[in-house]
PDB file of N, CA and C in Angstrom:
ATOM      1  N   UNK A   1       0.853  -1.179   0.000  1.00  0.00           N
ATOM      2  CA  UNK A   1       0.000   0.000   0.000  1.00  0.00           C
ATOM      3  C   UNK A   1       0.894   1.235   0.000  1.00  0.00           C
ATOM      4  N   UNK A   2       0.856   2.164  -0.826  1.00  0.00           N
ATOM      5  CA  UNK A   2       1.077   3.397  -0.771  1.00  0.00           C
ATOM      6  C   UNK A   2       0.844   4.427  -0.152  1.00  0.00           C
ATOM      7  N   UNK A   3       1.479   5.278   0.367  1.00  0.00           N
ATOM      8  CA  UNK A   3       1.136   6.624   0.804  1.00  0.00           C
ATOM      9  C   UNK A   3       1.255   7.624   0.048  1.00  0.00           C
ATOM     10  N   UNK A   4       0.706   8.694   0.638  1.00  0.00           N
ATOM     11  CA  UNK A   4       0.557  10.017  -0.173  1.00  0.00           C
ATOM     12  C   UNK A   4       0.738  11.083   0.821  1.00  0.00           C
ATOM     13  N   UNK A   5       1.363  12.075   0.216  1.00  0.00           N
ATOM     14  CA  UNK A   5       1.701  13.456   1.920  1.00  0.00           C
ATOM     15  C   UNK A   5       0.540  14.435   0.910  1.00  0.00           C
ATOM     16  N   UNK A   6       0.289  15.536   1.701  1.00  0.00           N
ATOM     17  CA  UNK A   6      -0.430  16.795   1.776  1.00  0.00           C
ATOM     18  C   UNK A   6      -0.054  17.736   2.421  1.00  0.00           C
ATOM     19  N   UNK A   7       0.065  18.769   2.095  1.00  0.00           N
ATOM     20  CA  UNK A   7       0.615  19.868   3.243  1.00  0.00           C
ATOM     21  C   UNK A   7      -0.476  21.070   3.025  1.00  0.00           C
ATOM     22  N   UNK A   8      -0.426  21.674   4.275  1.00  0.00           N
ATOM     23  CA  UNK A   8      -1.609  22.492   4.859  1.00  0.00           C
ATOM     24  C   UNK A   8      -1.018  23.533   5.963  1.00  0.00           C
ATOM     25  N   UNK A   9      -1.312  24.818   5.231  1.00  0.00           N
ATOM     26  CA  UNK A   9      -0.269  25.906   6.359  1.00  0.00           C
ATOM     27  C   UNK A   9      -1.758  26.185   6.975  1.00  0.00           C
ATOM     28  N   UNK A  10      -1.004  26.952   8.274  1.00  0.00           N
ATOM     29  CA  UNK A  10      -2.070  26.906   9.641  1.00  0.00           C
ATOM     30  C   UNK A  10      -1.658  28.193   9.997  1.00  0.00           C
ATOM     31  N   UNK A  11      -2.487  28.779  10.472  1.00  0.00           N
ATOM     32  CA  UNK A  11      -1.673  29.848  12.105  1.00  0.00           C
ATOM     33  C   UNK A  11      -1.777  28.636  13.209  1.00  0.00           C
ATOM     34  N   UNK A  12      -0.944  30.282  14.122  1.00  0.00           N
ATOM     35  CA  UNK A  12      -0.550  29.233  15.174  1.00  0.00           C
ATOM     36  C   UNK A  12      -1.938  28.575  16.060  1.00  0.00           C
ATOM     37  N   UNK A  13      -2.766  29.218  16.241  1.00  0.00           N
ATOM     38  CA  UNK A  13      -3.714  29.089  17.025  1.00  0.00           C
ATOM     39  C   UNK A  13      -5.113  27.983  16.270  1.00  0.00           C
ATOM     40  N   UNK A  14      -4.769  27.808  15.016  1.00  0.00           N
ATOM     41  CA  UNK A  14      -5.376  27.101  14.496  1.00  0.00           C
ATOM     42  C   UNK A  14      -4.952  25.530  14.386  1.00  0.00           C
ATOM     43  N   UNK A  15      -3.846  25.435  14.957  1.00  0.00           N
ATOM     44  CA  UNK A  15      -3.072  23.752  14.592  1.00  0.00           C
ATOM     45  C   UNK A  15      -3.763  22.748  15.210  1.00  0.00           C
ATOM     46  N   UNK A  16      -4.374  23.019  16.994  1.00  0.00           N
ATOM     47  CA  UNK A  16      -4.614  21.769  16.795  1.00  0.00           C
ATOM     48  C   UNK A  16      -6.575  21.497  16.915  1.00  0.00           C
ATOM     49  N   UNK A  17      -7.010  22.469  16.505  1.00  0.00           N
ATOM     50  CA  UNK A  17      -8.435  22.053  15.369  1.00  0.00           C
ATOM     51  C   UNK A  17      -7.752  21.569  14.388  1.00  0.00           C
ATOM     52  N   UNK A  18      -6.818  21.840  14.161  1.00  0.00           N
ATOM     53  CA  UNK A  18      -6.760  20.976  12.433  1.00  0.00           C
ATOM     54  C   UNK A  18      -6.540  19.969  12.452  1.00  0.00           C
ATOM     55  N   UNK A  19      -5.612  19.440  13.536  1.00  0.00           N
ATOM     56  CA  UNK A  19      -4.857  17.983  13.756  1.00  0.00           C
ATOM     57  C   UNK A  19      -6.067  17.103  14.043  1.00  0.00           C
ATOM     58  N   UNK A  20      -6.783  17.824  14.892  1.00  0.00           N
ATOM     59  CA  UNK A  20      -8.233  16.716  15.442  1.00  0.00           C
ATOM     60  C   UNK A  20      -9.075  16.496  14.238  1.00  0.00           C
ATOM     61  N   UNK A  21      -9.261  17.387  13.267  1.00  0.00           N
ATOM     62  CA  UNK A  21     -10.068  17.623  12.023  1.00  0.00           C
ATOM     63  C   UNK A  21      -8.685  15.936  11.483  1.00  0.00           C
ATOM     64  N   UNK A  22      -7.755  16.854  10.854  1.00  0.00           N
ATOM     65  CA  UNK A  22      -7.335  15.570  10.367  1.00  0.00           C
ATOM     66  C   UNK A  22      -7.193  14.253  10.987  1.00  0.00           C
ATOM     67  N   UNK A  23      -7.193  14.252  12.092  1.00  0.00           N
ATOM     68  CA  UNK A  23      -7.218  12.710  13.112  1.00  0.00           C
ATOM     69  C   UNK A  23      -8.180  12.077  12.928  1.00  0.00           C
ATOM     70  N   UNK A  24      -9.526  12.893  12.685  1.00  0.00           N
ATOM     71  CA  UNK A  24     -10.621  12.492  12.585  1.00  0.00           C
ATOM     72  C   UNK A  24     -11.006  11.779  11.792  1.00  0.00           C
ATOM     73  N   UNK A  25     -10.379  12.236  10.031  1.00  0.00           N
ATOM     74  CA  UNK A  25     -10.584  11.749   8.644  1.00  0.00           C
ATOM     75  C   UNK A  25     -10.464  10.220   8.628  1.00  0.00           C
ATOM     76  N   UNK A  26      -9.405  10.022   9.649  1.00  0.00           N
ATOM     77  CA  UNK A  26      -9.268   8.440   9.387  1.00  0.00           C
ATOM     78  C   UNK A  26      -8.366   7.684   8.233  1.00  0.00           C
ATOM     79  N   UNK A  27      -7.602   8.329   7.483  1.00  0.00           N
ATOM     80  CA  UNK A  27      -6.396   7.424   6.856  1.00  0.00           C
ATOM     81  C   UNK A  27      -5.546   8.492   7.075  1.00  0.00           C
ATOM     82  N   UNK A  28      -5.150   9.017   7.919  1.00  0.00           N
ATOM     83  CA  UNK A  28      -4.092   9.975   8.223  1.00  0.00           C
ATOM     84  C   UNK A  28      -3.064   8.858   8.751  1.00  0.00           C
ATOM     85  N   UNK A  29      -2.065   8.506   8.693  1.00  0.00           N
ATOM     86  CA  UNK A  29      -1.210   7.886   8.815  1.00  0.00           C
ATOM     87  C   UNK A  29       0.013   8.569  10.066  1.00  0.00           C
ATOM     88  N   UNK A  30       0.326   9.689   9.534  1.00  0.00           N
ATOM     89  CA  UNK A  30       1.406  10.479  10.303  1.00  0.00           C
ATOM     90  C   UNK A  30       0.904  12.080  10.092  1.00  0.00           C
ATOM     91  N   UNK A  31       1.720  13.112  10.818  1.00  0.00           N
ATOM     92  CA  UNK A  31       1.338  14.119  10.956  1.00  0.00           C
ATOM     93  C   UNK A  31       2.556  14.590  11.323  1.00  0.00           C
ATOM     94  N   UNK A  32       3.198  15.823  10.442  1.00  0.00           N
ATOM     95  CA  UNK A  32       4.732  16.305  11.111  1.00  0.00           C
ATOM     96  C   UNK A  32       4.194  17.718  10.892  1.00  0.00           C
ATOM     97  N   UNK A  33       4.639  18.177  12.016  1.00  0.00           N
ATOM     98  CA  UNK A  33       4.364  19.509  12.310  1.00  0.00           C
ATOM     99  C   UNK A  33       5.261  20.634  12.125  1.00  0.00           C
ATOM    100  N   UNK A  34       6.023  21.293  11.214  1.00  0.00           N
ATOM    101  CA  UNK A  34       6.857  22.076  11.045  1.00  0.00           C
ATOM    102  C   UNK A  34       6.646  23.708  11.025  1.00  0.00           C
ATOM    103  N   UNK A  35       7.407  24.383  11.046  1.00  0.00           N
ATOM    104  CA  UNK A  35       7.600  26.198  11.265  1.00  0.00           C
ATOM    105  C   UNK A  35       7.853  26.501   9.791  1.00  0.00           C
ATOM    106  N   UNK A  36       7.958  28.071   9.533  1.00  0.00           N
ATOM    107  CA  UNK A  36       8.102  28.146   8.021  1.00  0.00           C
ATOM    108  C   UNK A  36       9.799  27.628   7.260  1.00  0.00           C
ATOM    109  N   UNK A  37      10.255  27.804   8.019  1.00  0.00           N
ATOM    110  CA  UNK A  37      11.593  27.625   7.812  1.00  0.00           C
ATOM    111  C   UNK A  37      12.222  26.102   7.644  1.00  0.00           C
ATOM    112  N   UNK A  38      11.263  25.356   7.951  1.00  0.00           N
ATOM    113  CA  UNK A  38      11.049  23.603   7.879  1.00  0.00           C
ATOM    114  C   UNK A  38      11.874  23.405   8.872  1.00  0.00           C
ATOM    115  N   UNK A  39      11.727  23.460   9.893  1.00  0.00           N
ATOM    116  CA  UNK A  39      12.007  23.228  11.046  1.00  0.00           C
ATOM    117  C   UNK A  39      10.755  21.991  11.836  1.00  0.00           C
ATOM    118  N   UNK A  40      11.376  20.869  11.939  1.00  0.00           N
ATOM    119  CA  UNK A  40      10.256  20.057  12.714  1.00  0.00           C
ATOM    120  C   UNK A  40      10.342  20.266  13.954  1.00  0.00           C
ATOM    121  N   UNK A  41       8.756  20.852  14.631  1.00  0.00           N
ATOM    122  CA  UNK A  41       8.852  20.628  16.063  1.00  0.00           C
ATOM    123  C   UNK A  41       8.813  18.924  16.106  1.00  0.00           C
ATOM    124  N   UNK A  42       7.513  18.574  16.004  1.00  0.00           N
ATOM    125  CA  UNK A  42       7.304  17.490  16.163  1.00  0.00           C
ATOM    126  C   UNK A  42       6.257  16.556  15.429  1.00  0.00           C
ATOM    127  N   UNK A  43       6.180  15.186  15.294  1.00  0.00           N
ATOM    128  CA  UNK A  43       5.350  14.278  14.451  1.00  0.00           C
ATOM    129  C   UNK A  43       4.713  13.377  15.089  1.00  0.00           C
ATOM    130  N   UNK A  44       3.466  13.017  15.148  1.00  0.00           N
ATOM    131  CA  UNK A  44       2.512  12.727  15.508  1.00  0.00           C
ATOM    132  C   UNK A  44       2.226  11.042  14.828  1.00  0.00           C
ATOM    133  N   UNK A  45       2.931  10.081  15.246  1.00  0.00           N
ATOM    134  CA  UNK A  45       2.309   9.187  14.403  1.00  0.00           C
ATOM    135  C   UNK A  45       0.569   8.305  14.569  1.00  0.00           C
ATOM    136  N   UNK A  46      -0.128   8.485  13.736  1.00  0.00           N
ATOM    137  CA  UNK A  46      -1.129   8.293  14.091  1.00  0.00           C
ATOM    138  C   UNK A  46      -1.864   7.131  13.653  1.00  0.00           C
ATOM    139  N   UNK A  47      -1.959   5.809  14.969  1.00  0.00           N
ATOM    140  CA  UNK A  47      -2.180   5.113  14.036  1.00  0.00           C
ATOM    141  C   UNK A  47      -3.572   4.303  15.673  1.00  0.00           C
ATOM    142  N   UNK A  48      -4.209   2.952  15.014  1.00  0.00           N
ATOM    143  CA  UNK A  48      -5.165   2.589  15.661  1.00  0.00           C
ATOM    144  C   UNK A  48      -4.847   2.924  17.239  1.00  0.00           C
ATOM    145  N   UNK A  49      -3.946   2.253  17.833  1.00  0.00           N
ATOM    146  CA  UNK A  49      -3.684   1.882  19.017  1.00  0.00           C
ATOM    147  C   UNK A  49      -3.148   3.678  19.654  1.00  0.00           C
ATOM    148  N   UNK A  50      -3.306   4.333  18.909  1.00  0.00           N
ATOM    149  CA  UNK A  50      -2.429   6.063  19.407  1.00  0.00           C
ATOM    150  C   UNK A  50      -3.765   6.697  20.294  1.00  0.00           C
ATOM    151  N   UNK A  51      -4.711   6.654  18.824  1.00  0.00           N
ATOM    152  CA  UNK A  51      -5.560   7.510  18.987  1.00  0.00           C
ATOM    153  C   UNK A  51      -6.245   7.906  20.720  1.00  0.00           C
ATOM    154  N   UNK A  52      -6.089   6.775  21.866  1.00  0.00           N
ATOM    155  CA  UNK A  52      -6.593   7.435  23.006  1.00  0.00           C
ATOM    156  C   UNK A  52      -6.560   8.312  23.331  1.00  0.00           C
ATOM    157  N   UNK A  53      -5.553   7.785  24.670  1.00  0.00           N
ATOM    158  CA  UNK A  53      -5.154   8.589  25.902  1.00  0.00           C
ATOM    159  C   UNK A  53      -3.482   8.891  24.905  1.00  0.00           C
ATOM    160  N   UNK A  54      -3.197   8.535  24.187  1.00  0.00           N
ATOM    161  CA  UNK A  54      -1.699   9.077  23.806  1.00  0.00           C
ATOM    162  C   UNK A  54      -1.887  10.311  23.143  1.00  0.00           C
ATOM    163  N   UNK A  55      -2.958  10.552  22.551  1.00  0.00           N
ATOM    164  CA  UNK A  55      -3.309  11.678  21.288  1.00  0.00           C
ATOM    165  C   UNK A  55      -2.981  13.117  22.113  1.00  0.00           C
ATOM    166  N   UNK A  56      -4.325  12.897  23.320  1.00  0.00           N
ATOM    167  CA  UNK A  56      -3.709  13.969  24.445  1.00  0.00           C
ATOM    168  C   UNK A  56      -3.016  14.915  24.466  1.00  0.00           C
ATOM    169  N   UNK A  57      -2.025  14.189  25.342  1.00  0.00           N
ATOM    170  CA  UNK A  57      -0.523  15.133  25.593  1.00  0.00           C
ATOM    171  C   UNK A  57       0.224  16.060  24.502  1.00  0.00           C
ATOM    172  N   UNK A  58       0.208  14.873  23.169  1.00  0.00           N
ATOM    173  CA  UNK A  58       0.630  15.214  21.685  1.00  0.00           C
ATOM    174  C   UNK A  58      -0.432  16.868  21.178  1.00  0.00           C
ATOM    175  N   UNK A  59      -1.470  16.665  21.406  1.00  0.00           N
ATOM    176  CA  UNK A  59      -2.432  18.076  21.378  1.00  0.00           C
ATOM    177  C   UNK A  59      -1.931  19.077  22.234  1.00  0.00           C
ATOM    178  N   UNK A  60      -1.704  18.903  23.761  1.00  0.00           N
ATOM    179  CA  UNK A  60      -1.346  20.196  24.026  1.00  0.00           C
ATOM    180  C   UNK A  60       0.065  20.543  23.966  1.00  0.00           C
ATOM    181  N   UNK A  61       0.944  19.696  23.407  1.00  0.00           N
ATOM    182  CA  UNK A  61       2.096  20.052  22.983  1.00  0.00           C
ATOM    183  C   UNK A  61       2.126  21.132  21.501  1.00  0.00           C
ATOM    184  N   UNK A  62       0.808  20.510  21.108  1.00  0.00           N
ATOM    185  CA  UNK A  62       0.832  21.095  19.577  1.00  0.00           C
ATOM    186  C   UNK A  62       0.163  22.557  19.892  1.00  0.00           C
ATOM    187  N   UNK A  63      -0.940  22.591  20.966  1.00  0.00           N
ATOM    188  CA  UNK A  63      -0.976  23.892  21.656  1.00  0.00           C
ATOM    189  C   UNK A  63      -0.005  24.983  22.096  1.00  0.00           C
ATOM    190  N   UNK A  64       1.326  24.272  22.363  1.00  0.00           N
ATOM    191  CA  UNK A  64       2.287  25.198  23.196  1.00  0.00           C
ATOM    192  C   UNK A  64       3.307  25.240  21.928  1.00  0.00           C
ATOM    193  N   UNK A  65       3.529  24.730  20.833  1.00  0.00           N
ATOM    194  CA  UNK A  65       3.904  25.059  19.738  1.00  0.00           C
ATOM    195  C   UNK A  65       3.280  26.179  18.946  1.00  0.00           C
ATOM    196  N   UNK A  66       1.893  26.276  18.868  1.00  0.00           N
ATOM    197  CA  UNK A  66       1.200  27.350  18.166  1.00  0.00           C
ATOM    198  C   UNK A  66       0.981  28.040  18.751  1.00  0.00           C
ATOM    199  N   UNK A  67       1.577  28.604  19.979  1.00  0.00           N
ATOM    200  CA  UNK A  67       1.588  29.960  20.694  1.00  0.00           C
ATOM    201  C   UNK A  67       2.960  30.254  20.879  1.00  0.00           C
ATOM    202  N   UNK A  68       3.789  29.858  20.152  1.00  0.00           N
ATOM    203  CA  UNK A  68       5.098  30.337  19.841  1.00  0.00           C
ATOM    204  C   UNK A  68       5.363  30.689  18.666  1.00  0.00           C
ATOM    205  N   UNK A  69       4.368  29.782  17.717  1.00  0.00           N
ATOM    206  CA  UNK A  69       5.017  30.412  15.948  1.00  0.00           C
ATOM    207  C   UNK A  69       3.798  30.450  15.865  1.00  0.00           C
ATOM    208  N   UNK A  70       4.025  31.823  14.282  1.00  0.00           N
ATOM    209  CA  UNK A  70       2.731  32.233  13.870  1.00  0.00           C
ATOM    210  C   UNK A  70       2.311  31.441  12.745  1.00  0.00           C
ATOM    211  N   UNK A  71       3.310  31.327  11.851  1.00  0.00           N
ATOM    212  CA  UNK A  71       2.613  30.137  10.722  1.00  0.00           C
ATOM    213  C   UNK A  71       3.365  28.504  10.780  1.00  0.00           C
ATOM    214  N   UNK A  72       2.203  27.557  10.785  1.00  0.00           N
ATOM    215  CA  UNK A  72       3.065  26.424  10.883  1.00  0.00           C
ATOM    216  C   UNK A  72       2.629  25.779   9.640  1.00  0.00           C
ATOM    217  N   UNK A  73       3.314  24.522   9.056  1.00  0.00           N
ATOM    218  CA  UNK A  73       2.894  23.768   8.163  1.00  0.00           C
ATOM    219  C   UNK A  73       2.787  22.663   8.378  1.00  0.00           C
ATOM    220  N   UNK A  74       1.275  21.627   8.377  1.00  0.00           N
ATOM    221  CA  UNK A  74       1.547  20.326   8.828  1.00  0.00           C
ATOM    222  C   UNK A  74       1.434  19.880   7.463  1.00  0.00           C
ATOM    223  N   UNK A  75       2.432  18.469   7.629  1.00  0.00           N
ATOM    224  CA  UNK A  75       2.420  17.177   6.417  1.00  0.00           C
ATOM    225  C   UNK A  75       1.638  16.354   6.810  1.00  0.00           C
ATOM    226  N   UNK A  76       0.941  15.586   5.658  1.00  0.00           N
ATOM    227  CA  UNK A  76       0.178  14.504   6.401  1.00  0.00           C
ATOM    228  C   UNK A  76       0.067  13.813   5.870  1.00  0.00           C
ATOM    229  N   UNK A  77       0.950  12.255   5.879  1.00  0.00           N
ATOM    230  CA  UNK A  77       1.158  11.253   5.333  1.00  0.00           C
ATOM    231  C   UNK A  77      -0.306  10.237   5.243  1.00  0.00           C
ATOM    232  N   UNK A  78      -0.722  10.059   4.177  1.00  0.00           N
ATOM    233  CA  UNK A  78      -2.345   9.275   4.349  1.00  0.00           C
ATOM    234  C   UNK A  78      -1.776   7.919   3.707  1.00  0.00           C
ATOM    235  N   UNK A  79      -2.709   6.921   3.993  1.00  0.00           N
ATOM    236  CA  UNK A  79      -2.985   5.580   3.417  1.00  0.00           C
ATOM    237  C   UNK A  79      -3.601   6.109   2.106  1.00  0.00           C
ATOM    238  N   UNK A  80      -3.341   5.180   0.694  1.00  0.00           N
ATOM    239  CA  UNK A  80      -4.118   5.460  -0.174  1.00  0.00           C
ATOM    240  C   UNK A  80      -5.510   4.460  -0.228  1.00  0.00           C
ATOM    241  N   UNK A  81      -6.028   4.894  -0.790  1.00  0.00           N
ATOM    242  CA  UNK A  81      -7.510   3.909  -0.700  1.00  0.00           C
ATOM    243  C   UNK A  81      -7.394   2.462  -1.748  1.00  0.00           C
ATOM    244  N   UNK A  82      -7.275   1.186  -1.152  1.00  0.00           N
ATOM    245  CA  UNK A  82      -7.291   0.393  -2.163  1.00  0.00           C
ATOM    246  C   UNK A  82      -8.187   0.459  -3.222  1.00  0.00           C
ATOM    247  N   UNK A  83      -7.696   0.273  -4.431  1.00  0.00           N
ATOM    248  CA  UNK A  83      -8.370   0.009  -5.464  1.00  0.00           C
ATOM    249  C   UNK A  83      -9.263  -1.178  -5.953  1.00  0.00           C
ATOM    250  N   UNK A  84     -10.378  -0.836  -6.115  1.00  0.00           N
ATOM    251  CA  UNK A  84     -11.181  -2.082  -6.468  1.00  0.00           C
ATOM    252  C   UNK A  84     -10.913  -2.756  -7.485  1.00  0.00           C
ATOM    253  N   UNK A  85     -10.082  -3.919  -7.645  1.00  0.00           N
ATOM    254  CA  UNK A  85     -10.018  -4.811  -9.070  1.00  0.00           C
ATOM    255  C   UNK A  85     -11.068  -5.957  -9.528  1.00  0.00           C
ATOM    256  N   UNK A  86     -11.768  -5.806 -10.066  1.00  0.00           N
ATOM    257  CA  UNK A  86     -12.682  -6.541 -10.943  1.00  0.00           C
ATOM    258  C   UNK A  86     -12.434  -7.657 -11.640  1.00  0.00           C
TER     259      UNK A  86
END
């Protein structure tokens, strides 16, 4: 199976509605959180067994990141959708 990235600039105060928005979608795979300068704070791998009590902490970290920088850019590595073969 293949992946595919996406990137999506944010303010700071907007990152982690977005992360939960994308957590939510459901083939989000990974999530790296970078500054404009491509600087990684940090990456989020997101997978069945994360999503609890681990997601958490990872959110208000991503909180105390977006009240330090004003624009961030997240990547977001997805699963591709298998293809139906006939």
């Amino acid at each position: 199976m293949e992946n595919t990235k996406e990137e999506f600039w944010v303010k700071g105060e907007e990152l982690v509605e977005k992360i939960k928005q994308l957590i939510h979608e459901g083939n989000v795979r990974r999530l790296i959180i970078k500054d404009e300068d491509g600087k990684v704070y940090f990456e989020i791998p997101v997978t069945f067994g994360v999503i609890g009590a681990l997601i958490a902490p990872m959110l208000a970290a991503a909180g105390a990141v977006a009240a330090m920088v004003a624009n961030l850019k997240i990547e977001v590595v997805r699963d591709n959708e298998p293809e139906n073969k006939e």
